[in-house]
C-alpha atoms as a PDB file:
ATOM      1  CA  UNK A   1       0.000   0.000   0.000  1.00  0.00           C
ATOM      2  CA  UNK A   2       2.809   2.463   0.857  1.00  0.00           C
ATOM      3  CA  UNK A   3       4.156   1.629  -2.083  1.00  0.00           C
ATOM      4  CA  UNK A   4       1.404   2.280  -4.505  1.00  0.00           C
ATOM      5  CA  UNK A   5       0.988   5.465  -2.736  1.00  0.00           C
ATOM      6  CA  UNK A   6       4.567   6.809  -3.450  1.00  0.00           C
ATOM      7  CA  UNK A   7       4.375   4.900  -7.120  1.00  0.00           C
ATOM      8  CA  UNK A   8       1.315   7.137  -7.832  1.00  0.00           C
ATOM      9  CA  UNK A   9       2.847  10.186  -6.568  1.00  0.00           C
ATOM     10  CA  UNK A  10       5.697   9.874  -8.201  1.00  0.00           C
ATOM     11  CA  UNK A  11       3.884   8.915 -11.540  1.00  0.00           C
ATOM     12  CA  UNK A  12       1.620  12.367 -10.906  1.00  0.00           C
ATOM     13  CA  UNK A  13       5.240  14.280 -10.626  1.00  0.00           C
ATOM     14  CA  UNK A  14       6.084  13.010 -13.947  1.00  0.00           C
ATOM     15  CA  UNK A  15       2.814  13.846 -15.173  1.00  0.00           C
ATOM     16  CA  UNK A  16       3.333  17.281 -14.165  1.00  0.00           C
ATOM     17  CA  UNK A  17       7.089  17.236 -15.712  1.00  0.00           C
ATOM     18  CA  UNK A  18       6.178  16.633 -18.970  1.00  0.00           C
ATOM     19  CA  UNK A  19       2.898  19.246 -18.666  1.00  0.00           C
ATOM     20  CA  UNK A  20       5.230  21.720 -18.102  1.00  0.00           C
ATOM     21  CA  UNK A  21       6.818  20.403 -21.826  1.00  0.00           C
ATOM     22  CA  UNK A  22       3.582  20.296 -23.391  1.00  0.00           C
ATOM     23  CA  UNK A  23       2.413  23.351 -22.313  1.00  0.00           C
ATOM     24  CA  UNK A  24       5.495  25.541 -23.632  1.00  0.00           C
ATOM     25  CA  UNK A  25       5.731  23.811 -26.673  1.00  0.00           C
ATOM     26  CA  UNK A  26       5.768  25.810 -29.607  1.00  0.00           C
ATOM     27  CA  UNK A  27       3.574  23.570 -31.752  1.00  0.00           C
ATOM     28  CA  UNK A  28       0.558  25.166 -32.657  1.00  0.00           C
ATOM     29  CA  UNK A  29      -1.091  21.806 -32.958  1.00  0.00           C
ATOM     30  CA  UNK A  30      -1.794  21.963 -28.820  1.00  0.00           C
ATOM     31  CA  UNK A  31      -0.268  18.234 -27.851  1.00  0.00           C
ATOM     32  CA  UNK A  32      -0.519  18.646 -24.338  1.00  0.00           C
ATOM     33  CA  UNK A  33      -4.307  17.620 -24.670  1.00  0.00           C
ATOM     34  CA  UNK A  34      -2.742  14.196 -26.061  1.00  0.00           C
ATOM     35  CA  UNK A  35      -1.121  13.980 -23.000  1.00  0.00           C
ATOM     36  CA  UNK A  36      -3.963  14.668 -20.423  1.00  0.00           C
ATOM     37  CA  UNK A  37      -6.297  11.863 -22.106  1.00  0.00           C
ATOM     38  CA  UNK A  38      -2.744   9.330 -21.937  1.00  0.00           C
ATOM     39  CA  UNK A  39      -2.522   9.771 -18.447  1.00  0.00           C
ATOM     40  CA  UNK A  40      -6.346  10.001 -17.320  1.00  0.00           C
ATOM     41  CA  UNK A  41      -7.329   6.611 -19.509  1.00  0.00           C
ATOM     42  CA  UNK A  42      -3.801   5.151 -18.114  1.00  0.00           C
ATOM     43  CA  UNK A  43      -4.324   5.870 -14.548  1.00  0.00           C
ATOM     44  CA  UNK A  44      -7.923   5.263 -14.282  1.00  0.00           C
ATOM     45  CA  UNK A  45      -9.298   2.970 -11.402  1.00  0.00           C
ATOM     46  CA  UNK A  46     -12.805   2.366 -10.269  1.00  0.00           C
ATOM     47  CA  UNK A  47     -12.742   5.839  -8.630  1.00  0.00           C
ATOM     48  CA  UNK A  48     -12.155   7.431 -11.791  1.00  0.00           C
ATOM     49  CA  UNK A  49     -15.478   9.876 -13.103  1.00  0.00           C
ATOM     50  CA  UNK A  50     -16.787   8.009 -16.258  1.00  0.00           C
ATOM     51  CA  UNK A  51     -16.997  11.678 -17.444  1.00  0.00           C
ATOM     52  CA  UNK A  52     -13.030  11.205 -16.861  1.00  0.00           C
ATOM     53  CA  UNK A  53     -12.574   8.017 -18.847  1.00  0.00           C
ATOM     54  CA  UNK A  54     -14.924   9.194 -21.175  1.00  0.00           C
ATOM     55  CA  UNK A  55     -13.343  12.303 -22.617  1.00  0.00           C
ATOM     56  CA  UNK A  56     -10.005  10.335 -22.358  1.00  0.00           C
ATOM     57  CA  UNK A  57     -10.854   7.588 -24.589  1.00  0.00           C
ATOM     58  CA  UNK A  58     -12.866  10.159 -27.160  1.00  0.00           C
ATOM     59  CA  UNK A  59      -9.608  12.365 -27.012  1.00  0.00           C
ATOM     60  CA  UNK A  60      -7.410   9.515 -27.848  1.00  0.00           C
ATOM     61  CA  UNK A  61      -9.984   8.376 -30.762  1.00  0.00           C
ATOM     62  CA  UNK A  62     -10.072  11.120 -32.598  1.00  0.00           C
ATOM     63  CA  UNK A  63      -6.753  12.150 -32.091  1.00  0.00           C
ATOM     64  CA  UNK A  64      -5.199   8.488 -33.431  1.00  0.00           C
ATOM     65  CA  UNK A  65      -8.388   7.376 -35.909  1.00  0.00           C
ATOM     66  CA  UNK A  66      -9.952  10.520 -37.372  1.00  0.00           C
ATOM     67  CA  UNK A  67      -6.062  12.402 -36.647  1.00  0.00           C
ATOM     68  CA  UNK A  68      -7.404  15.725 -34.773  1.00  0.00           C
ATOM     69  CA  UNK A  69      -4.596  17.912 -33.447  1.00  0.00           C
ATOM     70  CA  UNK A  70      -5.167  18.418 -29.693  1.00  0.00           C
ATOM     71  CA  UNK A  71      -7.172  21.801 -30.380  1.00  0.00           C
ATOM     72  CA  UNK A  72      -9.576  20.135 -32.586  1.00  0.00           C
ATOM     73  CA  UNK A  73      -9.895  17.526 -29.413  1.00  0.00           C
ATOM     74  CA  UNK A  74     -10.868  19.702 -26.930  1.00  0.00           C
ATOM     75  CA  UNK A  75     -13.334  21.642 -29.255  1.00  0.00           C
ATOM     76  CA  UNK A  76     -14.900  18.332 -29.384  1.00  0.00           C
ATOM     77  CA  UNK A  77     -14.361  17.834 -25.735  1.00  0.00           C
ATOM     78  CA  UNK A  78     -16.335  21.068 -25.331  1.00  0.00           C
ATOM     79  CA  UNK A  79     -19.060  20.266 -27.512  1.00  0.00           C
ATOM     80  CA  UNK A  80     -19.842  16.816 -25.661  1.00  0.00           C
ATOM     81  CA  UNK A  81     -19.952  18.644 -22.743  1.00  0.00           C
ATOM     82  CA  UNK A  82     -22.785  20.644 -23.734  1.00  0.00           C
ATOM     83  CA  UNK A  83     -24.746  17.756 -25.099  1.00  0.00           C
ATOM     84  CA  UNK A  84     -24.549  14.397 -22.860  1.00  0.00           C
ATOM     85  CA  UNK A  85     -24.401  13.874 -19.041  1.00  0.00           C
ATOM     86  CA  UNK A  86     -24.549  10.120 -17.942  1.00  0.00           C
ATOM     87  CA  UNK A  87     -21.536   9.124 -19.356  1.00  0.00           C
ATOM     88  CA  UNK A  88     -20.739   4.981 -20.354  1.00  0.00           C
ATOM     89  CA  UNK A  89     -18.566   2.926 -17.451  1.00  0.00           C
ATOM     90  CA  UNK A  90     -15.893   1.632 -19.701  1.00  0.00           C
ATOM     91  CA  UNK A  91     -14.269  -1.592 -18.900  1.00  0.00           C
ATOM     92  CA  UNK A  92     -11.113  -1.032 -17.832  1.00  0.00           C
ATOM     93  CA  UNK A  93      -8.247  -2.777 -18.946  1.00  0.00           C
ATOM     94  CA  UNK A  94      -5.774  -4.487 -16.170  1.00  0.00           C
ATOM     95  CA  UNK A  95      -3.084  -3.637 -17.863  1.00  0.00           C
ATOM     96  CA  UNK A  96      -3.585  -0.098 -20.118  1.00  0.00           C
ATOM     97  CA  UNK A  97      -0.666   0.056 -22.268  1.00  0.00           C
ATOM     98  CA  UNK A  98       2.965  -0.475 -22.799  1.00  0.00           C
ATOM     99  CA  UNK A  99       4.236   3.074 -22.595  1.00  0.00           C
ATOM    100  CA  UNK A 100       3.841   4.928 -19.285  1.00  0.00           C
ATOM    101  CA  UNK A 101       4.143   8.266 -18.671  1.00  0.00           C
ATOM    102  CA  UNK A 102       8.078   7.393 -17.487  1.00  0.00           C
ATOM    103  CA  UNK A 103       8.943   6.577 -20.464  1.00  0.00           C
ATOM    104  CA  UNK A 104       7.419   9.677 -22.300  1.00  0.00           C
ATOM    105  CA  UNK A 105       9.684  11.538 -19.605  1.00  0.00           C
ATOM    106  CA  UNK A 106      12.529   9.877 -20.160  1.00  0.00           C
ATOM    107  CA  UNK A 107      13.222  10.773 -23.993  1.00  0.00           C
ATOM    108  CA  UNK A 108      14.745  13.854 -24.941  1.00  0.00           C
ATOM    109  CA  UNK A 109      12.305  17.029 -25.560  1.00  0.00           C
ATOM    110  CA  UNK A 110      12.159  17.809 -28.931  1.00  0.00           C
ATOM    111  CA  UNK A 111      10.427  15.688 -31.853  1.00  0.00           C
ATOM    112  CA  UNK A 112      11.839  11.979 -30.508  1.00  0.00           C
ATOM    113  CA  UNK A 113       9.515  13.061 -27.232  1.00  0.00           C
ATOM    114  CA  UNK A 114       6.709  14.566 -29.313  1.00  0.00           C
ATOM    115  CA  UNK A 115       6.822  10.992 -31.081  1.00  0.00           C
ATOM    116  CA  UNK A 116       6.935   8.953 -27.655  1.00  0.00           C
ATOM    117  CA  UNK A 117       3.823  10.953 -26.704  1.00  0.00           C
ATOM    118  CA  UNK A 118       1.894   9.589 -29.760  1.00  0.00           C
ATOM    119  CA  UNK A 119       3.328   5.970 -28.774  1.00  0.00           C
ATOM    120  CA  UNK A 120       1.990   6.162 -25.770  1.00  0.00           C
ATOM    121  CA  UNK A 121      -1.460   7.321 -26.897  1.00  0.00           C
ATOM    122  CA  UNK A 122      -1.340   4.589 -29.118  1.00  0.00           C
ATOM    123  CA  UNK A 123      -0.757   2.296 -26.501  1.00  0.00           C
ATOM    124  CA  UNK A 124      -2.635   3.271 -23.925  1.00  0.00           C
ATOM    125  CA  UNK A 125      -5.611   3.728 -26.861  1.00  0.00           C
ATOM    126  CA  UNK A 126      -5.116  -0.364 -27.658  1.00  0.00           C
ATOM    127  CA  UNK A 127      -5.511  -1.266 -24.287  1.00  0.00           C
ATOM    128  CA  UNK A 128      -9.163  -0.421 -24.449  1.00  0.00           C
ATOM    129  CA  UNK A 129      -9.527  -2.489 -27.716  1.00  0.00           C
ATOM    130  CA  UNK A 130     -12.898  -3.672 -25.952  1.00  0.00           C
ATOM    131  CA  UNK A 131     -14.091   0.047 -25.638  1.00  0.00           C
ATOM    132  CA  UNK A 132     -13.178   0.513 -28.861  1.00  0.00           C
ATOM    133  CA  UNK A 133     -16.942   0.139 -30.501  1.00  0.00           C
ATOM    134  CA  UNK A 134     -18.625   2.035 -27.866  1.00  0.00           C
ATOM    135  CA  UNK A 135     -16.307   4.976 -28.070  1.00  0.00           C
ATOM    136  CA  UNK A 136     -16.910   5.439 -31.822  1.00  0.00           C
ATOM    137  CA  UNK A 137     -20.372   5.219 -31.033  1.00  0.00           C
ATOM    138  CA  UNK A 138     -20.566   7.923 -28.500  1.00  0.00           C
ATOM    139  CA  UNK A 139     -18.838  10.348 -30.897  1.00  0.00           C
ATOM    140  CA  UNK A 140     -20.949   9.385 -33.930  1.00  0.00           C
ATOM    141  CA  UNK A 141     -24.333   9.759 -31.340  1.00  0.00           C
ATOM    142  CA  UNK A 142     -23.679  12.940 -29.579  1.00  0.00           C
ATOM    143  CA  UNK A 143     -20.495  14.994 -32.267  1.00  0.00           C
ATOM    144  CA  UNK A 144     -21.769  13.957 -35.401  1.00  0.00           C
ATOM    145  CA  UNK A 145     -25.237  12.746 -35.474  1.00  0.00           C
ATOM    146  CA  UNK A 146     -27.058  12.358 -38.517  1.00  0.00           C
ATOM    147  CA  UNK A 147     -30.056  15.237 -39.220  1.00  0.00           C
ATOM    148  CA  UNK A 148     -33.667  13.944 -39.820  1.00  0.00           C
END
């Protein structure tokens, strides 16, 4: 238990190390958003909001499948907001992802670290294979819903 308690602070302290990358870097494209869904679908636990997971997992979808820079993200992340408010309890994986935050941290800043940060979504993003088809659901049902 101790432990788990200084694993998850220090995890949150690396978090916070590589926001303060993400949220000076110059790329227009806004990539610290990638980061914030990583870390929230990586970290989540049964105390996690499903309005948490759920923005998490929509971030990372349209981000790897549909390829929105992070701005175009959290307009979308905005727009849900307005429209839905009991959110889906995901299944969450035991083990979400490969990458971890540490090793995001670990690369050198520049474009090799900007490239581990996509790995990582990637990862974390296949962990929830299972969440997959309810994910792409949500966004089709409440982003892009067809007019009658």
């Amino acid at each position: 238990m101790v432990i788990d308690v200084l694993r998850n602070k220090s995890e949150q302290k690396a978090f916070y190390e590589l926001c303060c990358y993400t949220t000076t870097h110059s790329d227009p494209n806004f990539i610290h958003q990638h980061v914030v869904d990583a870390f929230a679908a990586q970290t989540a636990d049964k105390k996690t909001k499903p309005i948490t997971i759920t923005f998490a997992l929509v971030g990372l979808y349209l981000h790897l499948e549909k390829n929105f820079t992070g701005k175009k993200v959290q307009q979308a992340h905005i727009k849900l907001a307005k429209h839905k408010k009991l959110w889906p309890n995901f299944k969450l994986p035991v083990k979400k992802g490969n990458i971890t935050v540490y090793d995001v941290i670990n690369v050198e800043e520049g474009s090799n670290r900007d490239e581990m940060i996509v790995k990582w979504c990637e990862s974390v993003w296949t962990a929830y294979v299972e969440d997959h088809a309810m994910v792409v659901d949500l966004v089709k049902r409440e982003l892009w819903p067809r007019k009658q």
